[in-house]
PDB file of N, CA and C in Angstrom:
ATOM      1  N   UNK A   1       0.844  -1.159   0.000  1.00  0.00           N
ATOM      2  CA  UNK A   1       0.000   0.000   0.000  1.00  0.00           C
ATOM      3  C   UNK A   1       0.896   1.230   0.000  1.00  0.00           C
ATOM      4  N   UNK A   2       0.536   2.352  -1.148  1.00  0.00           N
ATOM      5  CA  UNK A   2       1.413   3.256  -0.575  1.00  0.00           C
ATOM      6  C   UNK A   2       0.361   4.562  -1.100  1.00  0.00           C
ATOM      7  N   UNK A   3       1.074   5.944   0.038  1.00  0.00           N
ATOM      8  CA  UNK A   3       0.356   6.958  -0.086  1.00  0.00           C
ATOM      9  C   UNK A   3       1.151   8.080  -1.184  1.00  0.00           C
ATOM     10  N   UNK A   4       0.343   8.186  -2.298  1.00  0.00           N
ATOM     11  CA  UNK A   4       1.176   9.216  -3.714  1.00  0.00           C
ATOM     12  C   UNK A   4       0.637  10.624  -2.597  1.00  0.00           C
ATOM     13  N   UNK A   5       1.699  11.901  -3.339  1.00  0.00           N
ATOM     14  CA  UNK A   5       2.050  13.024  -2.981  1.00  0.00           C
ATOM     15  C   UNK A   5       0.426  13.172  -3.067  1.00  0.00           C
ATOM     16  N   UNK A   6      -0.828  12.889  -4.023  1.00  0.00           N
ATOM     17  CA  UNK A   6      -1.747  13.201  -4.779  1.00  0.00           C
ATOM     18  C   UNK A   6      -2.548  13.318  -3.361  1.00  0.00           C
ATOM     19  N   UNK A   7      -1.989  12.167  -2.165  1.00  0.00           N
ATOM     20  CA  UNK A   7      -3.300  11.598  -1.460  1.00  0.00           C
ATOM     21  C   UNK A   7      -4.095  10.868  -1.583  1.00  0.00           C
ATOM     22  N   UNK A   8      -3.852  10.044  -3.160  1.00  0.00           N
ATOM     23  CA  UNK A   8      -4.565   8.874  -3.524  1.00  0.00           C
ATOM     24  C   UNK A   8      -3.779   7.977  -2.864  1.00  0.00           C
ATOM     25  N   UNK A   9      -4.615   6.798  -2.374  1.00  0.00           N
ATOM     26  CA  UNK A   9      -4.121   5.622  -1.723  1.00  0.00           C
ATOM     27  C   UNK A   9      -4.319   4.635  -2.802  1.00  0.00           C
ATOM     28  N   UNK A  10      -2.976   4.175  -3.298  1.00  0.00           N
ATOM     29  CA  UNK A  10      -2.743   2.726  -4.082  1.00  0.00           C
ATOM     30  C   UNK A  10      -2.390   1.569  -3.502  1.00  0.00           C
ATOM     31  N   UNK A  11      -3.144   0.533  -3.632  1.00  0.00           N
ATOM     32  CA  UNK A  11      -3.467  -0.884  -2.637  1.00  0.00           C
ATOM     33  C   UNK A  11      -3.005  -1.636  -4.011  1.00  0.00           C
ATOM     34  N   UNK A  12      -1.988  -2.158  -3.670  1.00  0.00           N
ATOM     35  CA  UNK A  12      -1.568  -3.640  -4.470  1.00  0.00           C
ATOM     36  C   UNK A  12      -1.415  -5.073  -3.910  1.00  0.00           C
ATOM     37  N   UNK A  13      -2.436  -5.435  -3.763  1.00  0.00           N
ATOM     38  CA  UNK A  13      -2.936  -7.110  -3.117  1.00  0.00           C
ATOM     39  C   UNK A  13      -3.891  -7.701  -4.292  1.00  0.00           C
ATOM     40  N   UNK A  14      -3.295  -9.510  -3.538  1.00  0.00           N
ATOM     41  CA  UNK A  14      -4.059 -10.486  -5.123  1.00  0.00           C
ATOM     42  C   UNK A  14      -5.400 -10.562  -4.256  1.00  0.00           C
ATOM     43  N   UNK A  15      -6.179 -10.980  -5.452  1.00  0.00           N
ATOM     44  CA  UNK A  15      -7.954 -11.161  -5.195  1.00  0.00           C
ATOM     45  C   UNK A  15      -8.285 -12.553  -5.172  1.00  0.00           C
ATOM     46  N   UNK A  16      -9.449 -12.923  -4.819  1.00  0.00           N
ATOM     47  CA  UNK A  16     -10.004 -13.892  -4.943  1.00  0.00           C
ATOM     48  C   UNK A  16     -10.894 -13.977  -5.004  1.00  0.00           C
ATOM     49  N   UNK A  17     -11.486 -14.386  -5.836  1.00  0.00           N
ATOM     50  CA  UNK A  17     -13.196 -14.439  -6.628  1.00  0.00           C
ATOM     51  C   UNK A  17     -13.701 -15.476  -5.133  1.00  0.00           C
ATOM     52  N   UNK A  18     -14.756 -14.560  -4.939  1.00  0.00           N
ATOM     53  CA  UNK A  18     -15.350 -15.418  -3.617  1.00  0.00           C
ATOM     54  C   UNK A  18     -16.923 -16.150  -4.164  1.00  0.00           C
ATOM     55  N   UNK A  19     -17.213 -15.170  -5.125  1.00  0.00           N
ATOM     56  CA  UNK A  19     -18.973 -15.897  -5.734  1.00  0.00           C
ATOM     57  C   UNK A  19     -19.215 -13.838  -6.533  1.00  0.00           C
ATOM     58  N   UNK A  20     -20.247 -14.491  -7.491  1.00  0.00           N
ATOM     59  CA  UNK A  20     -21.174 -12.618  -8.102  1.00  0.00           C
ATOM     60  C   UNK A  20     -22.415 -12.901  -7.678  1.00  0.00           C
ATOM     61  N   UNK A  21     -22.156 -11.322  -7.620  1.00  0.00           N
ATOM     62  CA  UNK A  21     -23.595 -11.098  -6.612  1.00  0.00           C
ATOM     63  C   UNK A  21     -24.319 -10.148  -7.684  1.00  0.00           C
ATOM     64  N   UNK A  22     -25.877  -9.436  -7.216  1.00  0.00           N
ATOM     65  CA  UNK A  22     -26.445  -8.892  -8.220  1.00  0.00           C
ATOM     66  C   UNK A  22     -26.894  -7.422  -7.415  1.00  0.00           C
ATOM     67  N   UNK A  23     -27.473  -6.623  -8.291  1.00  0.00           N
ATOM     68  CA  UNK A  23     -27.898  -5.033  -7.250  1.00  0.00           C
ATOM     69  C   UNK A  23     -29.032  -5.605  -7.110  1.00  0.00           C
ATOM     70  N   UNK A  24     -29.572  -5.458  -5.289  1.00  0.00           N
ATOM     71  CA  UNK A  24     -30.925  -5.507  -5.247  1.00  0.00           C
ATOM     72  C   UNK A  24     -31.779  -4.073  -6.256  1.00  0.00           C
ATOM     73  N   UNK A  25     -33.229  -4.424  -5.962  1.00  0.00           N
ATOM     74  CA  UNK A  25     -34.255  -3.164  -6.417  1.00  0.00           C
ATOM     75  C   UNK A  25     -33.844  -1.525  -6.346  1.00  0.00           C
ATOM     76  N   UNK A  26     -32.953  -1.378  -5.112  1.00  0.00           N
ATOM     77  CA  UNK A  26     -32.455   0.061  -4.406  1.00  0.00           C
ATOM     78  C   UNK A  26     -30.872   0.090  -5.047  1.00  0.00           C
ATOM     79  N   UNK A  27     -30.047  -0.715  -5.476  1.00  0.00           N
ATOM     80  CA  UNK A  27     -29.773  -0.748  -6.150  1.00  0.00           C
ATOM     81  C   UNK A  27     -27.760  -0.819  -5.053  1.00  0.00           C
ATOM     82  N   UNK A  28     -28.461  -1.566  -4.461  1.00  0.00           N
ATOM     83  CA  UNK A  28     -27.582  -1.999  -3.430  1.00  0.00           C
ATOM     84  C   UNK A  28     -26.791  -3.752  -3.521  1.00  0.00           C
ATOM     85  N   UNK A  29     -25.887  -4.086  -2.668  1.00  0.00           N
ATOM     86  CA  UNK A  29     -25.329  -5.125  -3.220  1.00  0.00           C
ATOM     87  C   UNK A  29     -25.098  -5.856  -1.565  1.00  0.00           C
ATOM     88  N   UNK A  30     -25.158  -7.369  -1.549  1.00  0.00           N
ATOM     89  CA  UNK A  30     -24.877  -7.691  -0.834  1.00  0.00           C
ATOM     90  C   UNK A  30     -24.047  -8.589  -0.373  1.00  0.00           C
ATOM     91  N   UNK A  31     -23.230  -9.043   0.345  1.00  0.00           N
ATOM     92  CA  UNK A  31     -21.808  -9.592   0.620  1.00  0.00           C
ATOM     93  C   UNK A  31     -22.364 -11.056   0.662  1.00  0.00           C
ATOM     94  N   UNK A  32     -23.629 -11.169   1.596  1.00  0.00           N
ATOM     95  CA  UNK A  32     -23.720 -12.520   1.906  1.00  0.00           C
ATOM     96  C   UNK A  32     -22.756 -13.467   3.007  1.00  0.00           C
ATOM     97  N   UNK A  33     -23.394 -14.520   3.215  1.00  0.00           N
ATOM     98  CA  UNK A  33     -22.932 -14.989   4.184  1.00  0.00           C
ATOM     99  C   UNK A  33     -21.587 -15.955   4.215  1.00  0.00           C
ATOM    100  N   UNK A  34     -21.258 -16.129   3.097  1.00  0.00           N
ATOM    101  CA  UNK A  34     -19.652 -16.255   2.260  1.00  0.00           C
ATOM    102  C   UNK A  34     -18.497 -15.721   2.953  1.00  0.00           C
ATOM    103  N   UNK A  35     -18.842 -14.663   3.048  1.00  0.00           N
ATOM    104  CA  UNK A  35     -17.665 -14.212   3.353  1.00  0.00           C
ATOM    105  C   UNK A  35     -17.304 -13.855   4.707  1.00  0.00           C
ATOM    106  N   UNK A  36     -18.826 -13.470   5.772  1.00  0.00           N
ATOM    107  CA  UNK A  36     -18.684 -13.333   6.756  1.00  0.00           C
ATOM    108  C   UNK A  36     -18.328 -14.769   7.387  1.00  0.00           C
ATOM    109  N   UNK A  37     -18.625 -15.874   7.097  1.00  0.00           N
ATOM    110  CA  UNK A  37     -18.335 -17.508   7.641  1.00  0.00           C
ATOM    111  C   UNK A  37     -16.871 -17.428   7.611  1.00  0.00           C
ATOM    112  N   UNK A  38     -15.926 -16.785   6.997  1.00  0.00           N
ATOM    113  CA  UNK A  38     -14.605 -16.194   6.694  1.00  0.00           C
ATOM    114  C   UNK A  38     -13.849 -16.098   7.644  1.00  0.00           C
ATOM    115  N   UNK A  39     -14.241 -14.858   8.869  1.00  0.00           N
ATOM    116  CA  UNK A  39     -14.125 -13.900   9.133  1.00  0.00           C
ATOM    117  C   UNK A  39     -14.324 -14.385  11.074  1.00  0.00           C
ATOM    118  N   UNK A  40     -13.657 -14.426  12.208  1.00  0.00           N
ATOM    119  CA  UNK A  40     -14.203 -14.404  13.167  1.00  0.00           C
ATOM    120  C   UNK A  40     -14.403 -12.968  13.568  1.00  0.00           C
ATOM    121  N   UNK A  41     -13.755 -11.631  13.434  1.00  0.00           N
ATOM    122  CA  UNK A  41     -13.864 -10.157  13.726  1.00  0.00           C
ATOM    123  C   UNK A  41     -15.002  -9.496  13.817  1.00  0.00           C
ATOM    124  N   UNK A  42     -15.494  -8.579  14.558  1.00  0.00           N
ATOM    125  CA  UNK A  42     -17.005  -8.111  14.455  1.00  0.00           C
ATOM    126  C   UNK A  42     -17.205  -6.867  13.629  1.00  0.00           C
ATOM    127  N   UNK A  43     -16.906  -7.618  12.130  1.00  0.00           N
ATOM    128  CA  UNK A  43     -16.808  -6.068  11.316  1.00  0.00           C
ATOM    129  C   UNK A  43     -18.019  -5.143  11.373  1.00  0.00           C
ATOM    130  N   UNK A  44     -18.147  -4.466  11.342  1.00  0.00           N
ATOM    131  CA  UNK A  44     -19.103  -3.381  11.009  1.00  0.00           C
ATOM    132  C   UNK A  44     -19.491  -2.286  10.166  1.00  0.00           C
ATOM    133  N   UNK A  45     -17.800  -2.137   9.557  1.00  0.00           N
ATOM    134  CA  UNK A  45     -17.772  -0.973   8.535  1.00  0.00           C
ATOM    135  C   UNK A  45     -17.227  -1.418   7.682  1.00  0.00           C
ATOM    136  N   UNK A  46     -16.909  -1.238   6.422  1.00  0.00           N
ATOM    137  CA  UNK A  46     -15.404  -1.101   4.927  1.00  0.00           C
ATOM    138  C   UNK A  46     -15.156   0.359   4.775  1.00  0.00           C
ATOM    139  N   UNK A  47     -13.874   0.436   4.468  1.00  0.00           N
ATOM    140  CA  UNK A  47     -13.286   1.077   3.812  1.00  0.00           C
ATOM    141  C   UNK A  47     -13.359   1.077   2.328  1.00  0.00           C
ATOM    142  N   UNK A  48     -14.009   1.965   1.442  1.00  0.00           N
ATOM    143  CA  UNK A  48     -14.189   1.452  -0.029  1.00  0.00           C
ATOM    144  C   UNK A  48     -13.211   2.568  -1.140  1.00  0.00           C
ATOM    145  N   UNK A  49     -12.585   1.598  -1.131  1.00  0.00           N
ATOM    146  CA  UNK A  49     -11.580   1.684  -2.525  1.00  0.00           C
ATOM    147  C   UNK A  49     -11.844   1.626  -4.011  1.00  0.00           C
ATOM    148  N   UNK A  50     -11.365   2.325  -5.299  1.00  0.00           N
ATOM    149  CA  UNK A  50     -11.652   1.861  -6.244  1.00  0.00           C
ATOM    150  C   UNK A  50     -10.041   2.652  -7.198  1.00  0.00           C
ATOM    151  N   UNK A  51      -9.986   1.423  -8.141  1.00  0.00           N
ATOM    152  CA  UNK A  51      -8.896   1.573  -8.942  1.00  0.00           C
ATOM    153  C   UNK A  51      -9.423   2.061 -10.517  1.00  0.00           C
ATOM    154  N   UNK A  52      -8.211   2.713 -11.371  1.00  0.00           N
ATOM    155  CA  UNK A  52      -8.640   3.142 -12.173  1.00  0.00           C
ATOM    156  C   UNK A  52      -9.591   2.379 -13.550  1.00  0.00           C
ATOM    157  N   UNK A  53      -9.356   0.889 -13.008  1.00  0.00           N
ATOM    158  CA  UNK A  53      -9.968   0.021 -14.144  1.00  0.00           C
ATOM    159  C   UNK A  53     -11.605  -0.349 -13.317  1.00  0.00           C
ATOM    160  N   UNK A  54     -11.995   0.570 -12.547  1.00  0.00           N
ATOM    161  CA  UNK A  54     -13.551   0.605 -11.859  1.00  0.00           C
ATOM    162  C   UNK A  54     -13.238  -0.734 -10.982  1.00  0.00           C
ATOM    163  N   UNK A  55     -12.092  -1.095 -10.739  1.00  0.00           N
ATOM    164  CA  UNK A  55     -12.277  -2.592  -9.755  1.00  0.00           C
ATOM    165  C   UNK A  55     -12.755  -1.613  -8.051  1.00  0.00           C
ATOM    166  N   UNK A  56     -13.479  -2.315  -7.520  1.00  0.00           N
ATOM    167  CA  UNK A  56     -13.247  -2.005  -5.932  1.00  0.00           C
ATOM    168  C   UNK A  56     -13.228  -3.258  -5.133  1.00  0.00           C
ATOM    169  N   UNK A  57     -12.493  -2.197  -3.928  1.00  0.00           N
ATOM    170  CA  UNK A  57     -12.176  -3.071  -2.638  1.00  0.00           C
ATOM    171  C   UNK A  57     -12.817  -2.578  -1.749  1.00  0.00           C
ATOM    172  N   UNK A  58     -13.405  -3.775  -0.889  1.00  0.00           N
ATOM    173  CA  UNK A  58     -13.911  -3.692   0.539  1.00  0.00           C
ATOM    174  C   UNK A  58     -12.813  -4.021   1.601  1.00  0.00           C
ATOM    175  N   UNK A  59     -12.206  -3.143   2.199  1.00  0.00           N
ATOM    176  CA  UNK A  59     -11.052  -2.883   3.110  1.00  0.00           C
ATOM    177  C   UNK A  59     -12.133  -3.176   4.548  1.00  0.00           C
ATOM    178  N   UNK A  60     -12.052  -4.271   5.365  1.00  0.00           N
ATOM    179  CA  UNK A  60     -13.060  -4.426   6.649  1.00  0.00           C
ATOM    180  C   UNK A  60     -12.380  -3.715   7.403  1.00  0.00           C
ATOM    181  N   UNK A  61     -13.296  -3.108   8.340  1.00  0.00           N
ATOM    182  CA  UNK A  61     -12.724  -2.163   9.496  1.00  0.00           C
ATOM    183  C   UNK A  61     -13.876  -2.527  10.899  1.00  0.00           C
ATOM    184  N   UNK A  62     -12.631  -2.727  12.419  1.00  0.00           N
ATOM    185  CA  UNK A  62     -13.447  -3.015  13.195  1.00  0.00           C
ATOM    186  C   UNK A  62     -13.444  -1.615  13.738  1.00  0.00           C
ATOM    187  N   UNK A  63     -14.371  -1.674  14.910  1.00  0.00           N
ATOM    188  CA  UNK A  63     -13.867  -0.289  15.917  1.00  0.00           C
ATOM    189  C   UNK A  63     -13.327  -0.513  17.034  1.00  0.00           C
ATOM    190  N   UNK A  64     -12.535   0.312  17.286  1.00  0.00           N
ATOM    191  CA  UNK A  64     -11.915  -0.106  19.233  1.00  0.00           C
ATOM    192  C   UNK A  64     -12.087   1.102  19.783  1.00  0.00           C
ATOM    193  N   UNK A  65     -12.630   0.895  20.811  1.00  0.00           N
ATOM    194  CA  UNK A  65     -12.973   1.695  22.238  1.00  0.00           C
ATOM    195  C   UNK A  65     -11.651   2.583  22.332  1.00  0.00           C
ATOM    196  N   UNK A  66     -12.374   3.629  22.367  1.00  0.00           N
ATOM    197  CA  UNK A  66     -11.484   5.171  22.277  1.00  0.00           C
ATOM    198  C   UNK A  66     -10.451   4.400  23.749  1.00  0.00           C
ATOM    199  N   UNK A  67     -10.786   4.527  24.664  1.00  0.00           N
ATOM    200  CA  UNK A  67      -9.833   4.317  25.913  1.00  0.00           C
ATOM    201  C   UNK A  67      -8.550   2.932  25.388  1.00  0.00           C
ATOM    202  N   UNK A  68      -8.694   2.299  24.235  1.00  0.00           N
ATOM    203  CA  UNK A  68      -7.854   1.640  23.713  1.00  0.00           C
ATOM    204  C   UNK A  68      -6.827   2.361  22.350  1.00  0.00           C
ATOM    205  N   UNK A  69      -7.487   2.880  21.767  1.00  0.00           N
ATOM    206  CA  UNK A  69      -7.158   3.733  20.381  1.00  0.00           C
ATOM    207  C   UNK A  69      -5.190   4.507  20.721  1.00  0.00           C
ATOM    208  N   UNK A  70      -5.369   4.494  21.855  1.00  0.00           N
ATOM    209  CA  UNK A  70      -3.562   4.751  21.982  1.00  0.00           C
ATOM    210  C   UNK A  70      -2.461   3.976  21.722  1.00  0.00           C
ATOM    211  N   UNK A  71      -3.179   2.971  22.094  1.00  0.00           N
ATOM    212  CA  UNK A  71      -2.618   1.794  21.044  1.00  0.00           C
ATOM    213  C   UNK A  71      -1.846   2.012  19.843  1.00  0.00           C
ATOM    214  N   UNK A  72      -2.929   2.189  19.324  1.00  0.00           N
ATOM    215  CA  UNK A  72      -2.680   1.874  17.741  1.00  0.00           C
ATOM    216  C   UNK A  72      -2.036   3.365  17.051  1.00  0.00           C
ATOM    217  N   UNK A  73      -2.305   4.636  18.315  1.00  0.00           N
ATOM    218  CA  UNK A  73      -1.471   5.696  17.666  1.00  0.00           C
ATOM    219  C   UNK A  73      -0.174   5.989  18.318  1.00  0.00           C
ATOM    220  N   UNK A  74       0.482   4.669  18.717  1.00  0.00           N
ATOM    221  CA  UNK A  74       1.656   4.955  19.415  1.00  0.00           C
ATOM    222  C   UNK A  74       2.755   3.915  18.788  1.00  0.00           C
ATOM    223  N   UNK A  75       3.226   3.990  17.845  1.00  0.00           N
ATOM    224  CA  UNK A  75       3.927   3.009  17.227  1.00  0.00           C
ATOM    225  C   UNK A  75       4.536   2.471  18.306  1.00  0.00           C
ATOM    226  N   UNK A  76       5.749   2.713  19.519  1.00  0.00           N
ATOM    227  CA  UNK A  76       6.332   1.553  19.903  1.00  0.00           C
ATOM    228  C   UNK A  76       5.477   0.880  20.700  1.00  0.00           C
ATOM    229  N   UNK A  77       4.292   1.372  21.257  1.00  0.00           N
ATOM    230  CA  UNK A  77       4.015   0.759  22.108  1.00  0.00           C
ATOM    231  C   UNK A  77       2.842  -0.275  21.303  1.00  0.00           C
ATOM    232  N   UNK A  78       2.387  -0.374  19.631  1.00  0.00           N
ATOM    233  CA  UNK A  78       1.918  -1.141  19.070  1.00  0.00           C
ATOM    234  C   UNK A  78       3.251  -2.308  18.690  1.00  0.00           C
ATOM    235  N   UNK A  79       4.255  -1.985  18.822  1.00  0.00           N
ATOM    236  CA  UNK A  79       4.791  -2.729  18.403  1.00  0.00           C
ATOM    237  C   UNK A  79       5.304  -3.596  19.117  1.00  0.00           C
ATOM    238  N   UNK A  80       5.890  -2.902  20.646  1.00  0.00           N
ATOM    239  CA  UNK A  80       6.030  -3.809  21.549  1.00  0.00           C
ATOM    240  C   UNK A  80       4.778  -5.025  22.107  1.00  0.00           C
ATOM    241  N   UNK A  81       3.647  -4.210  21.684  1.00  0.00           N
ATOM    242  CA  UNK A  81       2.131  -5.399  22.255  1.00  0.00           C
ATOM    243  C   UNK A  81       2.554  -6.537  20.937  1.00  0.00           C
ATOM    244  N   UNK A  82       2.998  -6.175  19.859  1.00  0.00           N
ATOM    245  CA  UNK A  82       2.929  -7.329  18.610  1.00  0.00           C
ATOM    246  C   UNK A  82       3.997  -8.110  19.508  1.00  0.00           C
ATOM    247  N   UNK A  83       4.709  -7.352  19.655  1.00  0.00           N
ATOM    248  CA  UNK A  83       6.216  -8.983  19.813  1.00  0.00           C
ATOM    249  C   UNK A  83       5.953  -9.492  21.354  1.00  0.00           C
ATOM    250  N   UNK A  84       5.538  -9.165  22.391  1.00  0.00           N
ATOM    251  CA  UNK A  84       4.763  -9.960  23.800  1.00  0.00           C
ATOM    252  C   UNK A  84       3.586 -11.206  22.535  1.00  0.00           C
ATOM    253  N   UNK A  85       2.863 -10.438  21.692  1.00  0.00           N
ATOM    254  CA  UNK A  85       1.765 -11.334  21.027  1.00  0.00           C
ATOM    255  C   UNK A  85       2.143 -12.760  20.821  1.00  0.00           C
ATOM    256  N   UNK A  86       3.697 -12.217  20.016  1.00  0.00           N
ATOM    257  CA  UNK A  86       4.522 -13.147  19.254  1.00  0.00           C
ATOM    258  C   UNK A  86       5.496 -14.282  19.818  1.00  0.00           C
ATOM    259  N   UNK A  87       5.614 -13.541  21.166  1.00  0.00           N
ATOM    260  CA  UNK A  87       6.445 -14.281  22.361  1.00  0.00           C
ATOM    261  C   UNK A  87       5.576 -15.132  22.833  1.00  0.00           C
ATOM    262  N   UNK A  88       4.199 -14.580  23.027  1.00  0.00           N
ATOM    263  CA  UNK A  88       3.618 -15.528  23.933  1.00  0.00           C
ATOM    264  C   UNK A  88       3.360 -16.797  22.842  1.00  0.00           C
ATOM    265  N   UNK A  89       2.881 -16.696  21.969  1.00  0.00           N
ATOM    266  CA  UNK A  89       2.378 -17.657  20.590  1.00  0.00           C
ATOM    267  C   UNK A  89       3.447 -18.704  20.505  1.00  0.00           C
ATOM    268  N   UNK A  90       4.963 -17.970  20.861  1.00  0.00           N
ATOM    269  CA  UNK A  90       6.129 -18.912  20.971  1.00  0.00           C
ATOM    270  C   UNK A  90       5.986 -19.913  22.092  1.00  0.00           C
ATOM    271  N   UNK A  91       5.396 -19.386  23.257  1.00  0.00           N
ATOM    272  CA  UNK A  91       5.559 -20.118  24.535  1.00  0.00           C
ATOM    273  C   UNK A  91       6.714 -19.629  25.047  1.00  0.00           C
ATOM    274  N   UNK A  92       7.312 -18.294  24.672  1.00  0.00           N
ATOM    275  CA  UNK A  92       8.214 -17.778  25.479  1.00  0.00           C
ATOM    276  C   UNK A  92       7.856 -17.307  27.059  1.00  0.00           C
ATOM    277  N   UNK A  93       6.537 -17.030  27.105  1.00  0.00           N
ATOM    278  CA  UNK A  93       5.570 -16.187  28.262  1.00  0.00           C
ATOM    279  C   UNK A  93       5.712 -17.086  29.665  1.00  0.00           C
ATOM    280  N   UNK A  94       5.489 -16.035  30.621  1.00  0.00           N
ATOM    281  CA  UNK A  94       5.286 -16.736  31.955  1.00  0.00           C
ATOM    282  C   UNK A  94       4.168 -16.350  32.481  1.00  0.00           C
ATOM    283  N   UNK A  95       3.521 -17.689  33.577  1.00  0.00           N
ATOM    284  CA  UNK A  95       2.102 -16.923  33.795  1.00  0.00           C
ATOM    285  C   UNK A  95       2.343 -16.040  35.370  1.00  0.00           C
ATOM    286  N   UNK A  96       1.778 -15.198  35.542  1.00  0.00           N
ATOM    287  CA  UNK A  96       1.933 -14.624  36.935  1.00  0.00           C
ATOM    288  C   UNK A  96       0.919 -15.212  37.487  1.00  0.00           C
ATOM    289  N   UNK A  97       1.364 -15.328  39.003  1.00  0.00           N
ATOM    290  CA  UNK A  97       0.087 -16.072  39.616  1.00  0.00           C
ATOM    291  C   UNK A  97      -0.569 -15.019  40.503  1.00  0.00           C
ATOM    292  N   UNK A  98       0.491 -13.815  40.591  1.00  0.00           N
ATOM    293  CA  UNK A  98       0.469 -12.755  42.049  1.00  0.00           C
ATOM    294  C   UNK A  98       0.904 -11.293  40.923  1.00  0.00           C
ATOM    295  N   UNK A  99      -0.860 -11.145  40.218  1.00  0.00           N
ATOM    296  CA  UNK A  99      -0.545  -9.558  39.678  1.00  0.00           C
ATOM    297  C   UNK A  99       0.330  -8.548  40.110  1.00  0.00           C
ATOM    298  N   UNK A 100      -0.663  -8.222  41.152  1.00  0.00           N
ATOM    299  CA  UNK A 100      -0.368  -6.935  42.274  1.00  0.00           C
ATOM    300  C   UNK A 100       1.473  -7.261  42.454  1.00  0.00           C
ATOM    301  N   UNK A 101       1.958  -8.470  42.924  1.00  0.00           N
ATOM    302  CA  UNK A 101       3.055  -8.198  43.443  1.00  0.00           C
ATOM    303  C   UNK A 101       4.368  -8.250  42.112  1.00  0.00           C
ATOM    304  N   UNK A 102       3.764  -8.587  41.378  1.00  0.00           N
ATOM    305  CA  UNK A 102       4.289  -8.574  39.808  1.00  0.00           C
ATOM    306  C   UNK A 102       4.391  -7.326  39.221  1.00  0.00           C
ATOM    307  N   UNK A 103       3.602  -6.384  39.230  1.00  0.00           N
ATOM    308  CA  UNK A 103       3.449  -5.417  39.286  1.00  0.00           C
ATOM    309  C   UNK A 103       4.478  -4.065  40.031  1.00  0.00           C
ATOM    310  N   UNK A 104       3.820  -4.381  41.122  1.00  0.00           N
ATOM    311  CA  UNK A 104       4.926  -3.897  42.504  1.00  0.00           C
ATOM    312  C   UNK A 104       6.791  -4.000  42.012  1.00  0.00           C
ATOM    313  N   UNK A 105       6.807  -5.040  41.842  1.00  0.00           N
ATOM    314  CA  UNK A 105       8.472  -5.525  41.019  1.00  0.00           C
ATOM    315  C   UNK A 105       9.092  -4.518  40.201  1.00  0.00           C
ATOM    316  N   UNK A 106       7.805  -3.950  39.143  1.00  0.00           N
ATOM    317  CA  UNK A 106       8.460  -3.549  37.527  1.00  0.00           C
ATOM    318  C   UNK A 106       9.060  -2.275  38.316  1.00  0.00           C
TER     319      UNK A 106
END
């Protein structure tokens, strides 16, 4: 993905024909249950993209609770939560049995 000087966002990822769908009466389209069976995340929104050959993308987007959102605008500290993610997935992790005094320690 990259962002041109323009502010257009260019997305280069492969596709996969999942099934065609048709416009209902209103002239609307629907995903169906295909793709959500996919998916364990509680999407709610897309992001909608379109390239110059009229292709579009549905980019899924969840939401997270503002009191979390620092997260994700704090690069090291998103990055340090990825590699604890990645440690633990290893079985590098230890379990604490005594929060508070675990805590108390740091």
């Amino acid at each position: 993905m990259a962002q041109h000087a323009s502010g257009t966002l260019h997305i280069n990822d492969q596709f996969v024909a999942l099934e065609s769908r048709s416009l209902d009466s209103k002239k609307r389209i629907t995903l169906g249950a295909v793709w959500f069976e996919k998916t364990a995340r509680p999407i709610k929104s897309f992001q909608v993209y379109q390239n110059k050959d009229g292709d579009i993308l549905l980019r899924p987007e969840i939401s997270v609770p503002a009191r979390e959102a620092w997260v994700y605008d704090n690069p090291q500290v998103f990055s340090k939560l990825q590699q604890g993610l990645r440690e633990s997935a290893a079985g590098k992790g230890k379990v604490v049995k005594n929060l508070d005094a675990f805590i108390k320690k740091l």
